[in-house]
Protein backbone atom coordinates (compact mmCIF):
# COMPACT_ATOMS: atom_id res chain seq x y z
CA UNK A 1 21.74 0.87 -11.90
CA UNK A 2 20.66 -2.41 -12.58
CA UNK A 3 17.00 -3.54 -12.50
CA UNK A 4 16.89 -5.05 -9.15
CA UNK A 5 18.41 -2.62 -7.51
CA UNK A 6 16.48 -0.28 -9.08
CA UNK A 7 13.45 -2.26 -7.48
CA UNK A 8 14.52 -2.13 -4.78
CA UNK A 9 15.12 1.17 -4.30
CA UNK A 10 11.86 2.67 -5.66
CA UNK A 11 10.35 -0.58 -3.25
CA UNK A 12 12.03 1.53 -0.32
CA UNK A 13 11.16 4.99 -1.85
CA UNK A 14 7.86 4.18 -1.61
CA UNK A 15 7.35 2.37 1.59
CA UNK A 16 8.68 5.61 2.96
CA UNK A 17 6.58 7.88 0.99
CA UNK A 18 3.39 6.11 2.56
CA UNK A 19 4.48 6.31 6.27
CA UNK A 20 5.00 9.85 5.39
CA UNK A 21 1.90 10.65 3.73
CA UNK A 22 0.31 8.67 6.25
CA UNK A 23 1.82 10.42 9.35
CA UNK A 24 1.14 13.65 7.99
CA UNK A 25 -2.36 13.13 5.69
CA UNK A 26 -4.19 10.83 8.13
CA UNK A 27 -6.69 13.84 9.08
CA UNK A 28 -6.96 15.05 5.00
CA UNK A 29 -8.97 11.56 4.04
CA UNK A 30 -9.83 13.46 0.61
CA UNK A 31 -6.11 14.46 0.00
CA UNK A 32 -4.28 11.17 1.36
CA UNK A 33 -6.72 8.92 -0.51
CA UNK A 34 -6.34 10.72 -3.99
CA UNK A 35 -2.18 10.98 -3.40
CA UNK A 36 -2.46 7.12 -3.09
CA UNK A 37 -4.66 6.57 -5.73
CA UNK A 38 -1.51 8.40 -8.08
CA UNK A 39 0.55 6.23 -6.41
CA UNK A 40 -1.24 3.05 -6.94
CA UNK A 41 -0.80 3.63 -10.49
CA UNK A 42 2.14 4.49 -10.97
CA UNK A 43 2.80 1.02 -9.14
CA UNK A 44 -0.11 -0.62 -11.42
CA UNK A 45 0.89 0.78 -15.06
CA UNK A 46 5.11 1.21 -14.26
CA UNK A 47 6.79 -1.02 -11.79
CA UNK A 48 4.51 -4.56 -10.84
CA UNK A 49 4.71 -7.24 -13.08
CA UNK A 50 1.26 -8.81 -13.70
CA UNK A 51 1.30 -11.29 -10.88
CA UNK A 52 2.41 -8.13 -8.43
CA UNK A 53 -1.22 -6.77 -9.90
CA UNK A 54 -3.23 -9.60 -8.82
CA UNK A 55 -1.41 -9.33 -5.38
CA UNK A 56 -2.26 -5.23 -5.54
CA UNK A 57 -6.13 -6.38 -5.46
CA UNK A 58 -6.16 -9.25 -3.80
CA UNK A 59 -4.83 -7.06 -0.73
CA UNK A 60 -6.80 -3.91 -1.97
CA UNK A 61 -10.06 -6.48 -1.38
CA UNK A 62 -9.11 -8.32 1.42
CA UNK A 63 -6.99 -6.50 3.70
CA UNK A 64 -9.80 -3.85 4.78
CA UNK A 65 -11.85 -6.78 5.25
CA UNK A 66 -9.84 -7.51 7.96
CA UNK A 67 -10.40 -4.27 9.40
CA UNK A 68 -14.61 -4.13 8.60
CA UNK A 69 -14.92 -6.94 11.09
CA UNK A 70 -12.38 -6.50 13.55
CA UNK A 71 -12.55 -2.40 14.26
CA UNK A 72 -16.21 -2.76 14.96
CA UNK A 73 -15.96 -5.20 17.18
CA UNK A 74 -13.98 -3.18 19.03
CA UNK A 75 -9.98 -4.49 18.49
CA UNK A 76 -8.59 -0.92 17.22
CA UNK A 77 -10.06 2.32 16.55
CA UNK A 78 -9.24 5.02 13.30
CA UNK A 79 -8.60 8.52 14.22
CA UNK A 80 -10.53 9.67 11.60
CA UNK A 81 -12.66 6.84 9.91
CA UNK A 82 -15.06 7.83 7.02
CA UNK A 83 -16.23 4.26 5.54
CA UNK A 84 -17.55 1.77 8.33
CA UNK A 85 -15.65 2.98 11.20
CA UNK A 86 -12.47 2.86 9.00
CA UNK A 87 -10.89 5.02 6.39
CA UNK A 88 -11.41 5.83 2.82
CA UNK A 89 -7.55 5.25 2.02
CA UNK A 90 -7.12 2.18 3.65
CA UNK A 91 -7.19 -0.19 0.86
CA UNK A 92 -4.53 1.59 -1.14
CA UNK A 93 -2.62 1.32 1.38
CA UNK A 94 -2.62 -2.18 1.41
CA UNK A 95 -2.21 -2.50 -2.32
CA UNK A 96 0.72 -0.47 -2.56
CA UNK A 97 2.64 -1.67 0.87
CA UNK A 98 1.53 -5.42 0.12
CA UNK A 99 3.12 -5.29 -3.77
CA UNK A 100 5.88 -3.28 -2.33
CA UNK A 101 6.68 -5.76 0.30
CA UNK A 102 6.49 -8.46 -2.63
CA UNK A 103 8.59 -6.08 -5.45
CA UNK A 104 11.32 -5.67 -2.49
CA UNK A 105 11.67 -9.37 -1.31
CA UNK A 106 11.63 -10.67 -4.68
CA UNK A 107 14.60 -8.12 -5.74
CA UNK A 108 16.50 -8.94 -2.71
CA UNK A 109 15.88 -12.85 -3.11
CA UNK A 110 17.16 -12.50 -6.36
CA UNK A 111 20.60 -10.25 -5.74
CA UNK A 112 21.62 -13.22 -3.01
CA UNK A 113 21.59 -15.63 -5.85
């Protein structure tokens, strides 16, 4: 298997890994948040490209932001929030969804050339 197809099916393998962690860890904060810290490194250390490592933090920093002012304020609520009204996970999540997003759409953009 080529490289971008191998990107882009580890991309998929782990967007669906999240949703199912997520669907089934969201009431286990402790458990959910260290299974996506392993999985933020293996992303980190294995299969982003340093640019793709700037995006994981850029989103790790700024997408809860998002979520600090807006939950508050009433927009959305977490089931089980342990951090502000949100959860502890939450910014792994974004990491590892944003730079998989990225990984996938760059693979794909490249196999239609």
């Amino acid at each position: 298997m080529d490289k971008i197809k191998k990107d882009i099916f580890i991309g998929f393998l782990i967007y669906a890994l999240n949703i199912l962690l997520l669907y089934y860890l969201w009431q286990k904060n402790i458990a959910l948040t260290l299974t996506l810290i392993v999985i933020s490194a293996f992303v980190l250390l294995k299969w982003a490209d340093q640019e793709e490592r700037v995006v994981y933090f850029a989103s790790f920093i700024l997408g809860p932001i998002i979520d600090l002012i807006l939950v508050p304020a009433g927009i959305w609520k977490y089931g089980n929030p342990t951090i502000l009204e949100a959860p502890l996970w939450l910014p792994f999540t974004y990491g590892v969804l944003t730079v998989t997003a990225v990984k996938i759409g760059k693979s794909i953009a490249k196999l239609l050339k």
